[in-house]
N, C-alpha and C. Protein backbone atom coordinates (compact mmCIF):
# COMPACT_ATOMS: atom_id res chain seq x y z
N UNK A 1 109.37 75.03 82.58
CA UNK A 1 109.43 75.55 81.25
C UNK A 1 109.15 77.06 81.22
N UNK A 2 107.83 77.40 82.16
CA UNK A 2 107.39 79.34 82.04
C UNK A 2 108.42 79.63 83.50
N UNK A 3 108.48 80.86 83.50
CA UNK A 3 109.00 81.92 84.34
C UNK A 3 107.67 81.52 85.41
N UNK A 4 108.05 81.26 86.74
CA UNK A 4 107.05 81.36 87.64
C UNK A 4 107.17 82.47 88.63
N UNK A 5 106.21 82.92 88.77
CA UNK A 5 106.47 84.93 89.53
C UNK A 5 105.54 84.37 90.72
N UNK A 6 105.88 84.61 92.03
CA UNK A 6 105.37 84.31 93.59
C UNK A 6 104.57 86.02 93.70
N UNK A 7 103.41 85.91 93.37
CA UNK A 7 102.63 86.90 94.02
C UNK A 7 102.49 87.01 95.53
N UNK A 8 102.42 88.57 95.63
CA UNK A 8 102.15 88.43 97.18
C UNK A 8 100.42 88.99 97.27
N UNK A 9 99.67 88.66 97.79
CA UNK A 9 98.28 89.28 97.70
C UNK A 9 98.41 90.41 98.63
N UNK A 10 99.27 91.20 98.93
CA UNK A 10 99.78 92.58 99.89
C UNK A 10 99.20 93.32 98.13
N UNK A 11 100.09 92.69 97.34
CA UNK A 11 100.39 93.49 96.38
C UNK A 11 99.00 94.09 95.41
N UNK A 12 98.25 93.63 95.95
CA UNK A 12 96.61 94.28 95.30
C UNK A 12 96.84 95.63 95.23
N UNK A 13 96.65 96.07 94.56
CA UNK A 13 95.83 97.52 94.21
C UNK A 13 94.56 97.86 93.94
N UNK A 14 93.90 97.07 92.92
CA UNK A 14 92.51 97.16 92.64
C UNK A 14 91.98 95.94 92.81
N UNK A 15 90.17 95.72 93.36
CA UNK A 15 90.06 94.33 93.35
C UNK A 15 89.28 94.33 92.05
N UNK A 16 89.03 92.91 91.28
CA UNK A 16 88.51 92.96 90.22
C UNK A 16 87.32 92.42 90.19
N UNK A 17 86.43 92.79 90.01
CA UNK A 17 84.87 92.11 90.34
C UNK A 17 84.14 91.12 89.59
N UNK A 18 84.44 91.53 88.45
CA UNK A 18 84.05 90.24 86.92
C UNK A 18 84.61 89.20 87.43
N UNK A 19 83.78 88.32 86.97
CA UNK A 19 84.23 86.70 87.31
C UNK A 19 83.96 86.24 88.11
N UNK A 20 84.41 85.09 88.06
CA UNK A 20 83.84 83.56 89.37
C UNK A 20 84.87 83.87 90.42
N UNK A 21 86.32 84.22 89.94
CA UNK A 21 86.89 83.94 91.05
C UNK A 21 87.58 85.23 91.48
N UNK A 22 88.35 85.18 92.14
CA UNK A 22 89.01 86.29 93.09
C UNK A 22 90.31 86.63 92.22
N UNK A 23 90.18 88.21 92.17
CA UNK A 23 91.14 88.43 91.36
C UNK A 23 91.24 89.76 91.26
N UNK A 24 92.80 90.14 91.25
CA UNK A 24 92.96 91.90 91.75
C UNK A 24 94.27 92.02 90.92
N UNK A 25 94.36 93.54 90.17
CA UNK A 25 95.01 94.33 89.44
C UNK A 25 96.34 94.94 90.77
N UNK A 26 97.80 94.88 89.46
CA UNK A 26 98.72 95.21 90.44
C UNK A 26 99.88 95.84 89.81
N UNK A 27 100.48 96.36 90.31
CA UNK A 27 101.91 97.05 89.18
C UNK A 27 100.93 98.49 88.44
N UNK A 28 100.54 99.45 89.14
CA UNK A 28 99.93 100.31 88.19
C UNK A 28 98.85 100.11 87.65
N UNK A 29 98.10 98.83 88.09
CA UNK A 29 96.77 98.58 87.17
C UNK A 29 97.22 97.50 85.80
N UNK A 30 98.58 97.20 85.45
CA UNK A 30 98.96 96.77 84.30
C UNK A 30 98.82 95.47 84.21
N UNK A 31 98.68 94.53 85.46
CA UNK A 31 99.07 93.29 85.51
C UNK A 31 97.53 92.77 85.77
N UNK A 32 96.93 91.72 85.76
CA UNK A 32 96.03 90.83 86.47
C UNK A 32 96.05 89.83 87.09
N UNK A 33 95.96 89.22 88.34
CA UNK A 33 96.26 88.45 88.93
C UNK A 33 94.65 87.51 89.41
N UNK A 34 94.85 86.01 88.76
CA UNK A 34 93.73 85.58 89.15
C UNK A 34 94.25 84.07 89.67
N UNK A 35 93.79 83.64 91.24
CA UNK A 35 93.76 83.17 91.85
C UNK A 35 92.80 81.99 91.62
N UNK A 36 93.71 80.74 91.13
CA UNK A 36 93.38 79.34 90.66
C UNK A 36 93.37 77.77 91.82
N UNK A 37 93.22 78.30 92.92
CA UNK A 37 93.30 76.79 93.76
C UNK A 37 92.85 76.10 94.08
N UNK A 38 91.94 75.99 92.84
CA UNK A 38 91.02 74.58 92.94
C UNK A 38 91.88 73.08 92.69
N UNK A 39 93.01 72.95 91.97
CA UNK A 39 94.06 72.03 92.06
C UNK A 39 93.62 71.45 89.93
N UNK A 40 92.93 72.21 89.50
CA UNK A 40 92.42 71.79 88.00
C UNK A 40 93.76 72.72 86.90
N UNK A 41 93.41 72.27 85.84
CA UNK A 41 94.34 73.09 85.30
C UNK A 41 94.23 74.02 84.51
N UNK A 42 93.21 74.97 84.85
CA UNK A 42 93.12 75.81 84.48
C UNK A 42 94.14 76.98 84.30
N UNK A 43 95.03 77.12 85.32
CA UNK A 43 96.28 78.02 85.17
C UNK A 43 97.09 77.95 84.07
N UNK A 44 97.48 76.40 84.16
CA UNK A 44 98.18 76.29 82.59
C UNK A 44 97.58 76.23 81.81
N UNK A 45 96.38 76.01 81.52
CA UNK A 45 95.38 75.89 79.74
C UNK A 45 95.70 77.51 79.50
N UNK A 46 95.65 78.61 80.53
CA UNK A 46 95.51 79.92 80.41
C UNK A 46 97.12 80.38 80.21
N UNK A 47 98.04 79.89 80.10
CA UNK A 47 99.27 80.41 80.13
C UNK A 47 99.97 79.66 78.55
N UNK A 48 99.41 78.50 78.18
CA UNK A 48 99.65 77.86 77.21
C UNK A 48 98.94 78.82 76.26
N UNK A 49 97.47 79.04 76.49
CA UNK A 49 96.80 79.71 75.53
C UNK A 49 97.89 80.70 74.78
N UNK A 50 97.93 81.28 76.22
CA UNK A 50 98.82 82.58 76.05
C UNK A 50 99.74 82.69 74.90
N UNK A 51 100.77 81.46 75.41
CA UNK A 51 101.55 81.20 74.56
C UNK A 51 101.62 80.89 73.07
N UNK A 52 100.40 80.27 72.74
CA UNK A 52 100.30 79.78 71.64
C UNK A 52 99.57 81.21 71.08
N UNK A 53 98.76 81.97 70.84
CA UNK A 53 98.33 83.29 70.82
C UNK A 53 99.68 84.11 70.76
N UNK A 54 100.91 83.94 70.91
CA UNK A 54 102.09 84.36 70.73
C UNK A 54 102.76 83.72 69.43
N UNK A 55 102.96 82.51 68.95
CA UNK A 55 103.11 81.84 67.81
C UNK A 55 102.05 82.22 66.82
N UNK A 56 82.73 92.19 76.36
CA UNK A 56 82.36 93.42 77.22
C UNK A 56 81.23 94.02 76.68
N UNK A 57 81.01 93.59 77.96
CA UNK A 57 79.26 93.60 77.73
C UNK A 57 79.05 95.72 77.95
N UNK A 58 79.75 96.13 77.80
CA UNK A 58 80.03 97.74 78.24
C UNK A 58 79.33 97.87 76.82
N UNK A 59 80.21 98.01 75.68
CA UNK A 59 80.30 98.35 74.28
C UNK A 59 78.91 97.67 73.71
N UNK A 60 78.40 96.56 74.56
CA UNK A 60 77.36 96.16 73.64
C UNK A 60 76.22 96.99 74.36
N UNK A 61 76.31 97.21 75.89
CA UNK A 61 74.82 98.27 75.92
C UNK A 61 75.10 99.36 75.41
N UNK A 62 76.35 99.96 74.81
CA UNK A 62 76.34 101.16 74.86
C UNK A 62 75.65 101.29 73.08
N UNK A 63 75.52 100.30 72.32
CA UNK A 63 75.13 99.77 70.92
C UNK A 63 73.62 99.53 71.33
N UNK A 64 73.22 99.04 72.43
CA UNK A 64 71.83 98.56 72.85
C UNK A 64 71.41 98.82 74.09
N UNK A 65 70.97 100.13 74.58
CA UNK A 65 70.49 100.09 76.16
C UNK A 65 69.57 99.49 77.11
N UNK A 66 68.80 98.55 75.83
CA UNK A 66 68.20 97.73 76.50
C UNK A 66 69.01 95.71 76.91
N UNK A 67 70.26 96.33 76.28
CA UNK A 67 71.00 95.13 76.85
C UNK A 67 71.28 94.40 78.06
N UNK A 68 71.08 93.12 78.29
CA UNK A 68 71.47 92.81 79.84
C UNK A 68 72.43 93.34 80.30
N UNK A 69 72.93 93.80 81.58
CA UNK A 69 74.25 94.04 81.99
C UNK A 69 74.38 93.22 82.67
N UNK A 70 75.80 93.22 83.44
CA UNK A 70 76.17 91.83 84.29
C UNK A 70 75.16 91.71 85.40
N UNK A 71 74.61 93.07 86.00
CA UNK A 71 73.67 92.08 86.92
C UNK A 71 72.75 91.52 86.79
N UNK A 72 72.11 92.07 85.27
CA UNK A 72 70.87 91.43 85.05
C UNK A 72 70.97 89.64 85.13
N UNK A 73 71.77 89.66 84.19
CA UNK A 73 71.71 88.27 83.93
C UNK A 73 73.72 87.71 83.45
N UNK A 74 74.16 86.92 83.79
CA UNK A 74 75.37 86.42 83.51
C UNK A 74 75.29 85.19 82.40
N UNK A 75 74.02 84.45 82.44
CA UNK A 75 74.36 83.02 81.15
C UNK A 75 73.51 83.40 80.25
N UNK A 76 73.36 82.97 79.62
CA UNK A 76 72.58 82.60 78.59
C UNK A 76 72.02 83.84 78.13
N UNK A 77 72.67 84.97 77.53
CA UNK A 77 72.38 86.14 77.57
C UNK A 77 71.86 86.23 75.49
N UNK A 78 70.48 86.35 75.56
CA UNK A 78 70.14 85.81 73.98
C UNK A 78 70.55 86.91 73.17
N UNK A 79 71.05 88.05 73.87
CA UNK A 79 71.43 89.69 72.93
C UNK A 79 72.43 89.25 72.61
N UNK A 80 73.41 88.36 72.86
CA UNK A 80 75.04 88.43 72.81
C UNK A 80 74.69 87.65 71.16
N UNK A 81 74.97 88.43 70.29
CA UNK A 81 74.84 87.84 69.47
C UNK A 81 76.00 88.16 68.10
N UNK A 82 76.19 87.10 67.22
CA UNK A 82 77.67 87.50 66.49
C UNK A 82 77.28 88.88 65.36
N UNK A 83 76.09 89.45 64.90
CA UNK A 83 75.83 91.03 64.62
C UNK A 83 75.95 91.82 66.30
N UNK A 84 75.82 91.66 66.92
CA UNK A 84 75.63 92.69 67.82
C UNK A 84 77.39 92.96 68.44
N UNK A 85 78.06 92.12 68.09
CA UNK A 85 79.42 91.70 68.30
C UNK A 85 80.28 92.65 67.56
N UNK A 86 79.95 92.03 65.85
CA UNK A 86 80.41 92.87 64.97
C UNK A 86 80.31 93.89 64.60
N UNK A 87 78.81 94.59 65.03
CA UNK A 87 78.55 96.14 65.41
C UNK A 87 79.39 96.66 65.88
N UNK A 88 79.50 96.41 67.45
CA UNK A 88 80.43 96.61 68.46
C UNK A 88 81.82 96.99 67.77
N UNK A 89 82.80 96.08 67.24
CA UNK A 89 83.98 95.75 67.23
C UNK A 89 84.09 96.64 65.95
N UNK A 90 83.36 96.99 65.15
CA UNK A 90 83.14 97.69 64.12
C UNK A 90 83.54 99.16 63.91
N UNK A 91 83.39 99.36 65.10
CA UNK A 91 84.04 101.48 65.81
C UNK A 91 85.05 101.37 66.74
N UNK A 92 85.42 99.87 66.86
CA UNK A 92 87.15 99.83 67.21
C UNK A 92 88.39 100.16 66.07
N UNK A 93 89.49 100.58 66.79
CA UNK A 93 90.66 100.38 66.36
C UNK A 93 91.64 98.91 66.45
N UNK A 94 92.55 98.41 65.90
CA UNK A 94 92.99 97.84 66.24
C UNK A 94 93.53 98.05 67.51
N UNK A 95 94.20 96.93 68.12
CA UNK A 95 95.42 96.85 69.19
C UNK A 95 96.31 97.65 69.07
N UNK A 96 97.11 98.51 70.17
CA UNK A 96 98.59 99.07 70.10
C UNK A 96 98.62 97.98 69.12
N UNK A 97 100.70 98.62 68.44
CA UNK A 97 101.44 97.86 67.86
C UNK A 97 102.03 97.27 68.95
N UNK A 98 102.45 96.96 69.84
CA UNK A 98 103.05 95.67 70.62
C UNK A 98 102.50 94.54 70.59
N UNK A 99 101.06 94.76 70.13
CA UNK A 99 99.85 93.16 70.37
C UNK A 99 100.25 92.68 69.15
N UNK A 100 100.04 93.81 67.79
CA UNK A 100 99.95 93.66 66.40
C UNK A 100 100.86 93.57 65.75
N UNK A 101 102.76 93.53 66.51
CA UNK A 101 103.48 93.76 65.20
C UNK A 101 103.75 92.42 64.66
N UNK A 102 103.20 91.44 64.86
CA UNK A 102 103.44 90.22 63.95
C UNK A 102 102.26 89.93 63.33
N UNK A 103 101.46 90.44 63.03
CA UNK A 103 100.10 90.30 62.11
C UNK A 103 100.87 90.25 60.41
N UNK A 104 99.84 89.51 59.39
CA UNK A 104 99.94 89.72 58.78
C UNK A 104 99.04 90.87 57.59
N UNK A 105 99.79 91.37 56.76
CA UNK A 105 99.41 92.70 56.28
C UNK A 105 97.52 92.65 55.73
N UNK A 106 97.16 91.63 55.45
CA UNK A 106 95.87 91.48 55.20
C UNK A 106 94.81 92.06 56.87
N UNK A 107 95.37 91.35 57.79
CA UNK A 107 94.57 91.68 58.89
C UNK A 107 94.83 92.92 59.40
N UNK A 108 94.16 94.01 58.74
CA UNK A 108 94.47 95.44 59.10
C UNK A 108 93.16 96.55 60.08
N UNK A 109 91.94 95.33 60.81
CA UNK A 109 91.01 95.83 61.35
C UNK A 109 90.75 95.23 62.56
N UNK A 110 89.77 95.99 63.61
CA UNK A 110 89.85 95.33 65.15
C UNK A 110 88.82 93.58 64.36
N UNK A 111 87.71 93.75 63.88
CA UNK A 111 87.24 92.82 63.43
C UNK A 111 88.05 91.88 63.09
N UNK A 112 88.90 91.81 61.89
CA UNK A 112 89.64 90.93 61.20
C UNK A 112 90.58 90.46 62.18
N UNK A 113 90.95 91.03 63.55
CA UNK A 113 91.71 90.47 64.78
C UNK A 113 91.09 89.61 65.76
N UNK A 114 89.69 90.00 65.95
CA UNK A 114 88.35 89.19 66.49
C UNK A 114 88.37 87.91 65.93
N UNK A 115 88.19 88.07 64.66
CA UNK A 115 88.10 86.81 64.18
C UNK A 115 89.39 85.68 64.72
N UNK A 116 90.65 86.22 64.64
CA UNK A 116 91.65 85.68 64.93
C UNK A 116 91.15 85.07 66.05
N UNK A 117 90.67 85.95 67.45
CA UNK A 117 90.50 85.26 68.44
C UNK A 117 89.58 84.14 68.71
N UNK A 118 88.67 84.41 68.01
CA UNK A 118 87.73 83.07 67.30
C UNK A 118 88.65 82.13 67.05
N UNK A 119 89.48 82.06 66.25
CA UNK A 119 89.93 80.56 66.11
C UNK A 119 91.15 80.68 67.27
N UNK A 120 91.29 81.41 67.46
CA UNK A 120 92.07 80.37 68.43
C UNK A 120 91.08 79.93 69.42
N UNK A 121 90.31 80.65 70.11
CA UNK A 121 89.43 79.69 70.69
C UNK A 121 89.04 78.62 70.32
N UNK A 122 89.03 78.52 68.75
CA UNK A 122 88.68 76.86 68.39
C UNK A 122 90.02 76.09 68.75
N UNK A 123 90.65 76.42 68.53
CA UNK A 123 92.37 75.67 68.34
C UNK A 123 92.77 75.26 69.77
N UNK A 124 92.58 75.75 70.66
CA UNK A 124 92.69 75.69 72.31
C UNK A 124 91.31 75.32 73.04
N UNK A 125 90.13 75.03 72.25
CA UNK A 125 89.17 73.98 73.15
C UNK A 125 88.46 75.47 74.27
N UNK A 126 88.53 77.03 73.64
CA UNK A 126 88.28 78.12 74.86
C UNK A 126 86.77 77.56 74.54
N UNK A 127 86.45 77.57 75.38
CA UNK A 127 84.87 77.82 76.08
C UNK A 127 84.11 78.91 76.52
N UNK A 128 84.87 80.25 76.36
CA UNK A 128 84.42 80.86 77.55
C UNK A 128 84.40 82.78 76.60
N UNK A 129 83.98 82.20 75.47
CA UNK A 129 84.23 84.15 74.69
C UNK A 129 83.03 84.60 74.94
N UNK A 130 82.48 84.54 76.03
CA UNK A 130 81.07 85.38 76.37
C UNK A 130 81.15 86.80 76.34
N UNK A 131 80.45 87.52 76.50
CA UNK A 131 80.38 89.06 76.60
C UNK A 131 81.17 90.16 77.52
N UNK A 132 81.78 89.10 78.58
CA UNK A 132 82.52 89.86 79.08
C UNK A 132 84.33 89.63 79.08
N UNK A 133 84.75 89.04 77.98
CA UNK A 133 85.73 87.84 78.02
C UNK A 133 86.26 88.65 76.78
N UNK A 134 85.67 89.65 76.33
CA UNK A 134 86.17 90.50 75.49
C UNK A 134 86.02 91.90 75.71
N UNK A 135 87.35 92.79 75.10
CA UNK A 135 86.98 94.07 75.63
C UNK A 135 87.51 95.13 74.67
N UNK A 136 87.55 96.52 74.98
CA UNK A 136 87.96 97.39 74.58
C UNK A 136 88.93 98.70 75.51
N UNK A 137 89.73 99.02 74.97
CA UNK A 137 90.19 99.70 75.90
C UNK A 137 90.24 101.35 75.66
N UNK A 138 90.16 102.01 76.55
CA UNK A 138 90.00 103.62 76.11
C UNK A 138 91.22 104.23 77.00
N UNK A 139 92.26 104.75 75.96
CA UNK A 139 93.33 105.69 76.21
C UNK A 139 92.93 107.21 76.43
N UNK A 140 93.34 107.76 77.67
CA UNK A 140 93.03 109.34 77.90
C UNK A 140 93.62 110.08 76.92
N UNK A 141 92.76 111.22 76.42
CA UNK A 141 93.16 111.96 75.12
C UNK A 141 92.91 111.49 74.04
N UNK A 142 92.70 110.39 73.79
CA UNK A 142 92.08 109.89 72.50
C UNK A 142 91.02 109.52 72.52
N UNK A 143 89.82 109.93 71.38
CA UNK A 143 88.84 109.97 71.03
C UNK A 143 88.71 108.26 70.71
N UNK A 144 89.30 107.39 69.82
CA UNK A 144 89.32 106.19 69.79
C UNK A 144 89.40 105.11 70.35
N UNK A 145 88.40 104.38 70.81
CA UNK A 145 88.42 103.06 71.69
C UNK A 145 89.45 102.10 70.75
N UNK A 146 90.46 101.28 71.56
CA UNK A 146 91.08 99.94 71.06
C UNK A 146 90.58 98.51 71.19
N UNK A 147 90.57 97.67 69.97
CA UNK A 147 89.83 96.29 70.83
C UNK A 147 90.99 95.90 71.70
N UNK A 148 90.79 95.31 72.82
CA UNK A 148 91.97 95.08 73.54
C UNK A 148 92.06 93.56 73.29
N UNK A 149 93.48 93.21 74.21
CA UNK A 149 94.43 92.24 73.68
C UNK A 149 93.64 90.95 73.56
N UNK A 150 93.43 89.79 73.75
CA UNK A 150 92.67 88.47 73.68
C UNK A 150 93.06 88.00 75.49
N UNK A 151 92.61 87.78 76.16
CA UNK A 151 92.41 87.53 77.57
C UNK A 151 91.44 86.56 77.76
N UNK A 152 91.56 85.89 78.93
CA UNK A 152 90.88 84.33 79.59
C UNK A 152 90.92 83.69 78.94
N UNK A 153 92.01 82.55 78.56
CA UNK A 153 91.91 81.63 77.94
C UNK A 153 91.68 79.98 79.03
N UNK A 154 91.28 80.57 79.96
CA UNK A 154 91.49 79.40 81.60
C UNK A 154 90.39 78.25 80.90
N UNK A 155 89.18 78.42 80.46
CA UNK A 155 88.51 77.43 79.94
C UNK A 155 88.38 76.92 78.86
N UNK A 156 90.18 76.16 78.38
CA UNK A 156 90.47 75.72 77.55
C UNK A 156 91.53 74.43 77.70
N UNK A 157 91.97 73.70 76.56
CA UNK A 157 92.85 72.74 76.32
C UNK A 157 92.34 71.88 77.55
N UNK A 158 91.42 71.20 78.23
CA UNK A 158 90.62 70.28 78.91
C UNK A 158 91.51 69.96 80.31
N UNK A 159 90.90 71.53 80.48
CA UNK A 159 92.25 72.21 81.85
C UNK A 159 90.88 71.81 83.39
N UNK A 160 89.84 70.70 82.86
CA UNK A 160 89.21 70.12 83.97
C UNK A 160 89.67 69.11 84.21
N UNK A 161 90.87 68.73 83.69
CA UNK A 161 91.28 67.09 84.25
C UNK A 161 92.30 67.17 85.31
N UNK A 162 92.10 66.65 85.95
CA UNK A 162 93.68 66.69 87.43
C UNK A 162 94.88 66.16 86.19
N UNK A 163 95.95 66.58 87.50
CA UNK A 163 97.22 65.75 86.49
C UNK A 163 96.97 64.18 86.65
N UNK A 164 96.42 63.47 87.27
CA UNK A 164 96.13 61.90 86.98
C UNK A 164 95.40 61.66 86.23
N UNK A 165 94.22 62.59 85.97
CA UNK A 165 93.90 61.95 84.49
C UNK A 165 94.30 62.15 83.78
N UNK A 166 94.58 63.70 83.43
CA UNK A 166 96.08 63.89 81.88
C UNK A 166 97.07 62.57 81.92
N UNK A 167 97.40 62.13 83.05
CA UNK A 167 98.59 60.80 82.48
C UNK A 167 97.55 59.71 81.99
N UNK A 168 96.34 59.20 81.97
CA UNK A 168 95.60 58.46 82.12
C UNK A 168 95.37 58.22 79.98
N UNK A 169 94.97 59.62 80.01
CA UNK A 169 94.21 60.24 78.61
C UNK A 169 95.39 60.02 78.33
């Protein structure tokens, strides 16, 4: 049904350090490539997400310097909190228009796009909008940070079942 693209791992450019698993930037930095072979289905919960979404913990110390950063602590981080969020997301811009040109005219703020990603995380079963699972992006020459696009959707749609139990369920 998707376009399947054969990575070559030659093709690394940058390695990417966030996260559980192994995973490196390619094509200019533009692409992300994250390496799924545990045999679960996480690849497709994350490509479905994708799809259906088609139909950073940085920004929060920089709001709080006494914030955990990733090495302090990775779970249960009690600062991550939905004011300290909306602070954050609050001195964003929206997305380029390529993310945004099908929005509707009411949702005209990075917040009011956040929220979006909120439900779809409800709608797709995501698990996983922790502090670093969201981000912002900063264009050279511009003074304005962007919230960036909605990314990791892998711990969703109950992408822990093998394909024998999906036929099962």
């Amino acid at each position: 049904m998707f376009r399947t693209v054969l990575v070559d791992g030659k093709a690394a450019e940058v390695l990417e350090s966030v996260g559980t698993k192994r995973k490196f930037w390619f094509s200019q930095g533009s692409w992300l490539f994250k390496d799924e072979a545990r045999g679960t289905g996480e690849d497709c919960a994350e490509k479905i997400a994708c799809e259906l979404a088609g139909l950073g913990n940085q920004l929060l110390l920089a709001r709080d310097p006494n914030y955990p950063g990733e090495v302090q602590r990775r779970y249960k981080v009690k600062e991550y909190t939905v004011t300290a969020v909306a602070e954050c997301i609050e001195h964003l811009a929206v997305p380029s228009a390529e993310w945004t040109e099908n929005l509707p005219n009411e949702i005209n703020t990075a917040r009011g796009i956040f929220v979006g990603y909120i439900m779809l995380d409800a709608w797709v079963a995501n698990q996983d909008r922790h502090h670093q699972n969201w981000g912002a992006i900063r264009v050279p020459d511009q003074a304005m940070m962007f919230l960036a696009p909605t990314f990791d959707h892998g711990a969703s749609l109950a992408r822990n079942l093998s394909d024998e139990d999906e036929k099962i369920a």
